[in-house]
N, C-alpha and C. Protein backbone atom coordinates (compact mmCIF):
# COMPACT_ATOMS: atom_id res chain seq x y z
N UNK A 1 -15.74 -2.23 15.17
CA UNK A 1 -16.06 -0.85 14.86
C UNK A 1 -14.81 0.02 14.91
N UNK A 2 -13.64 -0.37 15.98
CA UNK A 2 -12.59 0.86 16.06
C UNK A 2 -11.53 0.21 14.17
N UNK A 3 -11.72 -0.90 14.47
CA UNK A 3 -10.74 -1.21 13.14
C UNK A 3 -11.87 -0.14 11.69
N UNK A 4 -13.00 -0.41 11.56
CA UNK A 4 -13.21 0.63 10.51
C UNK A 4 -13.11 1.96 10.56
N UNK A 5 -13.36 2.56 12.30
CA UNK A 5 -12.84 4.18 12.06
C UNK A 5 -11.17 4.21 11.66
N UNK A 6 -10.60 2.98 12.35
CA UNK A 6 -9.11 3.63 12.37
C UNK A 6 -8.89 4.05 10.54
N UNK A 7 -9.64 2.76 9.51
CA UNK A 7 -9.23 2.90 8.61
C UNK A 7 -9.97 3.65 8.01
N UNK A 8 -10.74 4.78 8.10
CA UNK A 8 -11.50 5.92 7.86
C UNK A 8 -10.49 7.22 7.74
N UNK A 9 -10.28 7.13 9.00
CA UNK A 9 -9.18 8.45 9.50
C UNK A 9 -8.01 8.33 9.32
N UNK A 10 -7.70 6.68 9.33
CA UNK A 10 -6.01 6.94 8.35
C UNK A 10 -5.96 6.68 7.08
N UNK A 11 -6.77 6.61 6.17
CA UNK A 11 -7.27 6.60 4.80
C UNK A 11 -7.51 8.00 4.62
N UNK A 12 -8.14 8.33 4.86
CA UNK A 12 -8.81 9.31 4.45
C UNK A 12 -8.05 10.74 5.23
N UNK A 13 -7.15 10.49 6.16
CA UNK A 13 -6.18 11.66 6.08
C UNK A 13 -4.67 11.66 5.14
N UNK A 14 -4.60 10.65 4.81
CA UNK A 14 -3.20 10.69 4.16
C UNK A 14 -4.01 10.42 2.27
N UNK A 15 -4.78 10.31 2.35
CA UNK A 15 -4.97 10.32 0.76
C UNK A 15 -5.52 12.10 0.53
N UNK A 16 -6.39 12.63 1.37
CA UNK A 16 -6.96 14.14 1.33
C UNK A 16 -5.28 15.00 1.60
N UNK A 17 -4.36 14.44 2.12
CA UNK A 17 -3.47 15.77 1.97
C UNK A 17 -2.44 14.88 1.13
N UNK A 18 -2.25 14.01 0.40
CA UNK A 18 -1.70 13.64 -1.03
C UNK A 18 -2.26 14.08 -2.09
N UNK A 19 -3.82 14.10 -2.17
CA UNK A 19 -3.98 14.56 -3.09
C UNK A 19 -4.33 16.04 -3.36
N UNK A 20 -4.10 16.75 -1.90
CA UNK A 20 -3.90 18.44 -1.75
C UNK A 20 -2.53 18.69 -2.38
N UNK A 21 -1.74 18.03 -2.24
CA UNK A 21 -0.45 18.64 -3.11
C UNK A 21 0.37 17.73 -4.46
N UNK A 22 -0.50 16.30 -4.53
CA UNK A 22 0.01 16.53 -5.83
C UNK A 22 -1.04 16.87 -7.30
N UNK A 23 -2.44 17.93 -6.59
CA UNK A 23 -2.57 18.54 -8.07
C UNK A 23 -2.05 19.46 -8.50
N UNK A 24 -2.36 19.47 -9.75
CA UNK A 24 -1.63 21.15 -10.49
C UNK A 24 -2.22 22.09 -9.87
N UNK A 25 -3.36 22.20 -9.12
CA UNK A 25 -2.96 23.60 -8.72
C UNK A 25 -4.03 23.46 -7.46
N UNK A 26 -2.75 23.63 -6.10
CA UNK A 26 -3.18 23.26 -5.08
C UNK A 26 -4.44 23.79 -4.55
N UNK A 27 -5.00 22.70 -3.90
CA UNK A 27 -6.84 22.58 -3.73
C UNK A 27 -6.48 23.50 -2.48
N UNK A 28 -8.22 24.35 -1.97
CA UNK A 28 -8.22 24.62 -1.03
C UNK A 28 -8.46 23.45 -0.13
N UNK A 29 -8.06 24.19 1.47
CA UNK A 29 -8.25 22.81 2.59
C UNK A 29 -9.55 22.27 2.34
N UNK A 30 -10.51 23.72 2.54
CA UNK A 30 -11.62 23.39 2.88
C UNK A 30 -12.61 23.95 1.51
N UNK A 31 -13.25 23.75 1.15
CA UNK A 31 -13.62 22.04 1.36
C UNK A 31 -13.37 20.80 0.56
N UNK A 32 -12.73 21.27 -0.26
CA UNK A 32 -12.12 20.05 -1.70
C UNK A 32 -11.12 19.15 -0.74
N UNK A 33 -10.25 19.65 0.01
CA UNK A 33 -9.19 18.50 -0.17
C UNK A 33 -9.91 17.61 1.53
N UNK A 34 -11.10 18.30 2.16
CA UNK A 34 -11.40 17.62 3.28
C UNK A 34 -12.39 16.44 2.28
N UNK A 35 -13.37 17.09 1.31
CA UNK A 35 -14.52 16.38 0.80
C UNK A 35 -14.02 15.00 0.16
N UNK A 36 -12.58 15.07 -0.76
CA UNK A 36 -11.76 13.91 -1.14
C UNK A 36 -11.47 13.20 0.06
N UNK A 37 -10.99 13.77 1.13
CA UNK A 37 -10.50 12.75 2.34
C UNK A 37 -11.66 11.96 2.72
N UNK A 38 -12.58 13.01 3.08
CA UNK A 38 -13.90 11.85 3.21
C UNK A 38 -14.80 10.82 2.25
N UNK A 39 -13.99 11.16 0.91
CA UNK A 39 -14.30 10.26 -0.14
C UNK A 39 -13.74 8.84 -0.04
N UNK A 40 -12.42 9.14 -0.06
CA UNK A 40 -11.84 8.18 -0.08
C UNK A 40 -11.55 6.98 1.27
N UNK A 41 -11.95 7.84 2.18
CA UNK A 41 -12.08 6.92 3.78
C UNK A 41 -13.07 6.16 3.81
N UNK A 42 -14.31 6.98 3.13
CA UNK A 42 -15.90 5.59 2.85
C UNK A 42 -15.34 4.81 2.10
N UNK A 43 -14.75 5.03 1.10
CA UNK A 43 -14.25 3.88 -0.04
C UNK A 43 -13.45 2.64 0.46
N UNK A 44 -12.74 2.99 1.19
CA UNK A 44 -11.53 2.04 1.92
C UNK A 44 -12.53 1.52 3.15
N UNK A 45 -13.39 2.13 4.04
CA UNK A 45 -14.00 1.25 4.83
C UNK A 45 -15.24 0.56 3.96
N UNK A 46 -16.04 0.89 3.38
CA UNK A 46 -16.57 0.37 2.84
C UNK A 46 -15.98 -1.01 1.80
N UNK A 47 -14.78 -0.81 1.59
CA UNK A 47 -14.26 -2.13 0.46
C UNK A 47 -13.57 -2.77 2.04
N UNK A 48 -13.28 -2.65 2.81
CA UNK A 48 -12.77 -3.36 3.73
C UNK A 48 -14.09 -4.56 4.40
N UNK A 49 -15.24 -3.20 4.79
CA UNK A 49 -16.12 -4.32 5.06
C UNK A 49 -16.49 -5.31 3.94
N UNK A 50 -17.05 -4.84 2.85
CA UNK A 50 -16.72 -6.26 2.26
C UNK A 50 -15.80 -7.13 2.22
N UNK A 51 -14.97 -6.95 1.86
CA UNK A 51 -14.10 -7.80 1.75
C UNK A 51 -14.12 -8.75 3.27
N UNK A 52 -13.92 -8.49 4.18
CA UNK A 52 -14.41 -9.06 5.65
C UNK A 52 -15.53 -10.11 5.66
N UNK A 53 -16.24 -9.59 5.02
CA UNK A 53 -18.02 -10.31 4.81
C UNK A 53 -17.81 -11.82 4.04
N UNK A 54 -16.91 -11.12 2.74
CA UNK A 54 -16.93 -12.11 1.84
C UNK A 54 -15.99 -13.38 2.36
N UNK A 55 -15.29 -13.12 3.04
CA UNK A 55 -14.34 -13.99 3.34
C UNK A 55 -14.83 -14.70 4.57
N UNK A 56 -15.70 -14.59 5.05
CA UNK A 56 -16.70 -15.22 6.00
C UNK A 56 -17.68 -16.05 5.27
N UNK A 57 -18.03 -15.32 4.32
CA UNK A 57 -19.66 -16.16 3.22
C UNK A 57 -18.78 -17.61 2.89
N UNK A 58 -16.96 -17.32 2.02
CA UNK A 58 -16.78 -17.97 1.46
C UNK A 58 -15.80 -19.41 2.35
N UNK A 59 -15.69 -19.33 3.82
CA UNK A 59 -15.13 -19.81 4.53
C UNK A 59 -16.14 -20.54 5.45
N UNK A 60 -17.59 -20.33 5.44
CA UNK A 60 -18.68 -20.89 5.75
C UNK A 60 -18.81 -22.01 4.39
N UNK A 61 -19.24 -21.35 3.60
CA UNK A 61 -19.63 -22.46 2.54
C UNK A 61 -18.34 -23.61 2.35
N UNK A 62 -16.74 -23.05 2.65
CA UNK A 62 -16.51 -24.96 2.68
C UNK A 62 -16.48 -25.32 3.56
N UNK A 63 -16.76 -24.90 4.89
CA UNK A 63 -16.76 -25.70 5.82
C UNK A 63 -18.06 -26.53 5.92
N UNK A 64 -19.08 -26.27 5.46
CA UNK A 64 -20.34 -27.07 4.94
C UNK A 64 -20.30 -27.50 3.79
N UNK A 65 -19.39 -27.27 2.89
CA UNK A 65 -19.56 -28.59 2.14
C UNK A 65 -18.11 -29.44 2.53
N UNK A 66 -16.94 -29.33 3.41
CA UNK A 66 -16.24 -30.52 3.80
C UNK A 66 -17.06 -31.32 4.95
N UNK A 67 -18.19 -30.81 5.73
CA UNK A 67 -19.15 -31.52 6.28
C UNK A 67 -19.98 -32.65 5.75
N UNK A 68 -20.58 -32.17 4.57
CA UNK A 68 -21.29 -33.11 4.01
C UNK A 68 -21.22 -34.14 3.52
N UNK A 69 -19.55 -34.15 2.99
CA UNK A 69 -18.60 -34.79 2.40
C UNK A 69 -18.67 -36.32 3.30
């Protein structure tokens, strides 16, 4: 659980104030450039947990089929 907040809050603070200053015409803090930060922090924990998952599904299945073998 702390590895997905960490990558919540450090995702999602350095992409919300990157993308506060590099648009054309700087966002307010609140609430555009917080609502992107929190966009993009679900995105990155959310593709993290998968990715986690999958690499478990797919590290189970050969170890049952070098079993069967």
């Amino acid at each position: 659980m702390k590895l997905y907040l960490k990558t919540f809050l450090l995702v999602g603070s350095c992409l919300g104030v990157i993308t506060h200053f590099v648009t054309r015409e700087s966002m307010p803090w609140w609430p555009d450039t917080v609502v992107m930060g929190a966009t993009f922090g679900t995105m990155a924990t959310l593709g993290m947990f998968q990715h986690r998952r999958t690499n478990r599904l797919l590290w189970n299945a050969l170890k049952t089929t070098f079993r069967r073998s």
